[in-house]
N, C-alpha and C. Protein backbone atom coordinates (compact mmCIF):
# COMPACT_ATOMS: atom_id res chain seq x y z
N UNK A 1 0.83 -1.19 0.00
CA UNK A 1 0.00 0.00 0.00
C UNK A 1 0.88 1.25 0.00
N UNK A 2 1.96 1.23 0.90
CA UNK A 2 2.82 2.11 0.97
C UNK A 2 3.41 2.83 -0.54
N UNK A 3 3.80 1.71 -1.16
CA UNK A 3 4.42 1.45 -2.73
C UNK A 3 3.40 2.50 -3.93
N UNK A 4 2.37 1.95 -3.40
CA UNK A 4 1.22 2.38 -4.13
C UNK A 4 1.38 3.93 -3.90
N UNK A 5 0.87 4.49 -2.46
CA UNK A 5 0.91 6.18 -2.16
C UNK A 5 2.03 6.78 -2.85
N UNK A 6 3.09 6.13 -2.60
CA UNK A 6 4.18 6.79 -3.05
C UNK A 6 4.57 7.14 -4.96
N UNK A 7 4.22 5.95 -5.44
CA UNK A 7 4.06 5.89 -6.82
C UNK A 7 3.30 7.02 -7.39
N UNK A 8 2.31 7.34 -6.63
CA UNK A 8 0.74 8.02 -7.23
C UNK A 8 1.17 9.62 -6.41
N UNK A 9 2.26 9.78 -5.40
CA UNK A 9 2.87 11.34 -4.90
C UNK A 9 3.93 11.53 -5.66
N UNK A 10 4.38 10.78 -6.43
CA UNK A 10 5.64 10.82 -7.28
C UNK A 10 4.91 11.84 -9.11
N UNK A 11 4.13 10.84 -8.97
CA UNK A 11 3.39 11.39 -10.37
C UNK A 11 2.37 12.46 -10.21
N UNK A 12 1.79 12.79 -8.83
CA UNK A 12 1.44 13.94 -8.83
C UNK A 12 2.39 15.30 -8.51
N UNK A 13 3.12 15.09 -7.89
CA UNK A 13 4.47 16.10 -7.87
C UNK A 13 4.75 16.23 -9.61
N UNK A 14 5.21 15.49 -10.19
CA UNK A 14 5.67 15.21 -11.45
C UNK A 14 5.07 16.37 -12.54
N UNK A 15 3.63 15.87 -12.14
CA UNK A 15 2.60 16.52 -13.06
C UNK A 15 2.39 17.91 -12.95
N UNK A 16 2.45 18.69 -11.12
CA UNK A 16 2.54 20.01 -10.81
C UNK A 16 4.06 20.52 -11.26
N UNK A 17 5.03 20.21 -10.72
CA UNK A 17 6.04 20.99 -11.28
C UNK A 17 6.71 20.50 -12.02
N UNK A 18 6.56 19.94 -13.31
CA UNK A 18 7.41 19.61 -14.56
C UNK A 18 6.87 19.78 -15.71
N UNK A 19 7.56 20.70 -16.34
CA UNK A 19 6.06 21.45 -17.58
C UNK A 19 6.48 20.27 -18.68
N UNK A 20 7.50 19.40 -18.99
CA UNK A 20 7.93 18.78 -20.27
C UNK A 20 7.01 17.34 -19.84
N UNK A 21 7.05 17.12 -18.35
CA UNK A 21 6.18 15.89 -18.08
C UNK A 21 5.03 16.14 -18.11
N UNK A 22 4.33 17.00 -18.22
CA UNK A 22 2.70 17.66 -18.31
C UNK A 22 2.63 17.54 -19.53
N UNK A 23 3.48 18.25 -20.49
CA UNK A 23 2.97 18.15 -22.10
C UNK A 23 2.89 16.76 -22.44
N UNK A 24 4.06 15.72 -22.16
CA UNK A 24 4.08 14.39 -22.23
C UNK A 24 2.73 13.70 -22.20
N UNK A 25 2.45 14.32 -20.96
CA UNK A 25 1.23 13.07 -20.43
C UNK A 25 0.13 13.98 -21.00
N UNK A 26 -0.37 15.00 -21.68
CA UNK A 26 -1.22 15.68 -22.50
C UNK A 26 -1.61 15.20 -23.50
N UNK A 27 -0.54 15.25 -23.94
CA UNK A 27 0.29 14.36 -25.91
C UNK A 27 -0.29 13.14 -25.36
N UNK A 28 0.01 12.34 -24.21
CA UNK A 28 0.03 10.66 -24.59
C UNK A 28 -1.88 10.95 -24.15
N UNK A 29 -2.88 11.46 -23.51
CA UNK A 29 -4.21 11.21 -23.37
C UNK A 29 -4.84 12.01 -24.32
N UNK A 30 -4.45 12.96 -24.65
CA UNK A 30 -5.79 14.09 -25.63
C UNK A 30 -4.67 14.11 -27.13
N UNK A 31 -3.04 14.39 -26.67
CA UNK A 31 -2.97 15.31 -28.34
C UNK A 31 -2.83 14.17 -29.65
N UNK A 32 -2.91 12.70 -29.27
CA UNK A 32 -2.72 11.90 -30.32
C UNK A 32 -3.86 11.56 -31.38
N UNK A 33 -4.77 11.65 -30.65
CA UNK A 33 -6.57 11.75 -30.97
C UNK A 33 -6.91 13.08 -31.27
N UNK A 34 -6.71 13.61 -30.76
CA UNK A 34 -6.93 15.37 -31.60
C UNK A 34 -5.85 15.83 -33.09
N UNK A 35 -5.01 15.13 -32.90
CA UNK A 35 -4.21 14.98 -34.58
C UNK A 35 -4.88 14.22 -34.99
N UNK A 36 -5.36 13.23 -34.75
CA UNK A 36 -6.00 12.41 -35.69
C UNK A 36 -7.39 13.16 -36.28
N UNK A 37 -7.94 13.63 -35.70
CA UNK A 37 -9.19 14.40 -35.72
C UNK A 37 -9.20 15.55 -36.66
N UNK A 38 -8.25 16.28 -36.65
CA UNK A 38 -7.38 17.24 -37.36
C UNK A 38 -7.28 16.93 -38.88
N UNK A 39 -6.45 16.11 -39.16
CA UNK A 39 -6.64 15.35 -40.40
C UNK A 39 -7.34 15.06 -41.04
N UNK A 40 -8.46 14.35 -40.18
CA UNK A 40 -9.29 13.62 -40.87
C UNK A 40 -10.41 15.07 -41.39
N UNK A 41 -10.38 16.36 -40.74
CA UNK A 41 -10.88 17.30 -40.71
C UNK A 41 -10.62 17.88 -42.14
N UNK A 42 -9.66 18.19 -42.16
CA UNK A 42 -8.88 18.93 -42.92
C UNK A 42 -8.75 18.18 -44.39
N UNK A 43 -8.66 16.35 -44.61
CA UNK A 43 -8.85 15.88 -45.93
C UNK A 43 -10.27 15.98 -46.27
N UNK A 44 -11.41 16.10 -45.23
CA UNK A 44 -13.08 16.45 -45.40
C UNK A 44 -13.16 17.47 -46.57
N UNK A 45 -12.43 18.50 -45.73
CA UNK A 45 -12.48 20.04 -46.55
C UNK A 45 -11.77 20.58 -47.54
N UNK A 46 -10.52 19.59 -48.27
CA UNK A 46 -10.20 20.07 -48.79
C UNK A 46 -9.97 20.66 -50.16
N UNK A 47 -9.95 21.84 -50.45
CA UNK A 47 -9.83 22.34 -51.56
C UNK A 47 -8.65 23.34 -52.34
N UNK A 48 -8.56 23.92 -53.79
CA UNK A 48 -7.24 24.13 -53.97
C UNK A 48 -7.27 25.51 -53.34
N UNK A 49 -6.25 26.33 -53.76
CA UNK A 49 -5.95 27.22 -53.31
C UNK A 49 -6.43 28.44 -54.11
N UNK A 50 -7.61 29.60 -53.67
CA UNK A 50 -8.54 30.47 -54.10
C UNK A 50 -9.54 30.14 -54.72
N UNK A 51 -9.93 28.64 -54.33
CA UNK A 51 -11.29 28.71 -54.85
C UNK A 51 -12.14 28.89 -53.85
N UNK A 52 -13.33 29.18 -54.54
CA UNK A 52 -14.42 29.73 -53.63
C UNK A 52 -15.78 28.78 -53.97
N UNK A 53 -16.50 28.79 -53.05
CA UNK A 53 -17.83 27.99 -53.09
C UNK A 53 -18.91 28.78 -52.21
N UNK A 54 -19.80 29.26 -53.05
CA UNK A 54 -21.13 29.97 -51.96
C UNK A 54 -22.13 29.27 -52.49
N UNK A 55 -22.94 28.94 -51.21
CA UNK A 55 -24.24 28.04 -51.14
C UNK A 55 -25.20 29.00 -51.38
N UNK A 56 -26.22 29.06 -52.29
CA UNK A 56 -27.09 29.72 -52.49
C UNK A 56 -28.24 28.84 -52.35
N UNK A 57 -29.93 29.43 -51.49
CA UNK A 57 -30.27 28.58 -51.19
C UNK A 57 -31.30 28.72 -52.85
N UNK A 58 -31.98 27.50 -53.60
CA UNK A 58 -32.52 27.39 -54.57
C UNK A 58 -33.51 28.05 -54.80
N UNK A 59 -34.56 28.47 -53.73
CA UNK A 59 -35.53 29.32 -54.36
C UNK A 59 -35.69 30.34 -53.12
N UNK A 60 -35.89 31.41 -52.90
CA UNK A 60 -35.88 32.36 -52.44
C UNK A 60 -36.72 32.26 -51.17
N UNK A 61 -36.75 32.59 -49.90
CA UNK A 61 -37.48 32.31 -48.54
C UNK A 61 -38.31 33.51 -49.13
N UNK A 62 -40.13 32.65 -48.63
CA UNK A 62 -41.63 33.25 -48.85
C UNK A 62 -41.68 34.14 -48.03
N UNK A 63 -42.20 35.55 -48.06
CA UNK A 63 -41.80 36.42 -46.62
C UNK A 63 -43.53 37.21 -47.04
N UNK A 64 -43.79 37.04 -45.99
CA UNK A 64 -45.48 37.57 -46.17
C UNK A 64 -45.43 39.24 -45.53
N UNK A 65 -43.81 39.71 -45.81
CA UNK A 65 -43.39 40.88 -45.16
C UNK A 65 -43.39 41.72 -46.65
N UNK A 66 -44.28 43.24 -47.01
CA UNK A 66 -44.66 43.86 -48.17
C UNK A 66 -43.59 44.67 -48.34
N UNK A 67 -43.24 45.23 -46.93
CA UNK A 67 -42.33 46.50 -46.81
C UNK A 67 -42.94 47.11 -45.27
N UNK A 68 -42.57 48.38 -45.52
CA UNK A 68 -43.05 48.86 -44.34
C UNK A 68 -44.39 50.49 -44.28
N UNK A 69 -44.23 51.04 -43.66
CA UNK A 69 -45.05 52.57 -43.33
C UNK A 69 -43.50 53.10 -43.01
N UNK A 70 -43.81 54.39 -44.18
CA UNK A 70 -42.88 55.70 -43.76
C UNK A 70 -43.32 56.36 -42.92
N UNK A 71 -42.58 56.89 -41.56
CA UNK A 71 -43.09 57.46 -40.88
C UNK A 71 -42.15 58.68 -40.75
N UNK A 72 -43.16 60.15 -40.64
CA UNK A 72 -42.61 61.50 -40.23
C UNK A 72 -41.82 61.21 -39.15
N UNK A 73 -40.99 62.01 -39.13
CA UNK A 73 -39.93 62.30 -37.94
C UNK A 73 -39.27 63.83 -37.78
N UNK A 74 -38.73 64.26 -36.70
CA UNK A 74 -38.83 65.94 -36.23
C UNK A 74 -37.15 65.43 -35.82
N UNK A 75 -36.47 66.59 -36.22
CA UNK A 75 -35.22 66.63 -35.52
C UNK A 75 -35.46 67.47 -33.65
N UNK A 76 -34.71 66.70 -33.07
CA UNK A 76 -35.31 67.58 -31.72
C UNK A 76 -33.36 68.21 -31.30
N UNK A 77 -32.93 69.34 -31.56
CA UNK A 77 -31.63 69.69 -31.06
C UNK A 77 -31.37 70.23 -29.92
């Protein structure tokens, strides 16, 4: 049991003050899967260089909106 506490105060010390062992153990739980993710992101989207693509939607949204009422207005200085 002893073996155990000590193992698990070793690696929490480790983890507070050692910034190269923090990135380590970062890299080995989140950053290997987040490159992967990355990639797979990035061959989804890819296209050459200055092209452009705008989605236009096919027929125009129905708007039961005519316009509006002009209304008078007073400058007040």
């Amino acid at each position: 049991m002893k073996i155990i506490f000590n193992i698990a105060l070793i690696l929490i010390a480790l983890t507070v003050f050692v910034p190269p062992f923090r990135r380590f153990l970062f890299w080995l739980l989140v950053g290997r899967q987040l490159v992967k993710e990355q990639k797979k992101a990035n061959q989804a989207t890819k296209r050459n260089e200055g092209e452009m693509r705008v989605e236009t939607p096919k027929t125009p949204p129905k708007s039961r909106f005519d316009g509006g009422d002009f209304v008078d207005y007073e400058e007040i200085k």
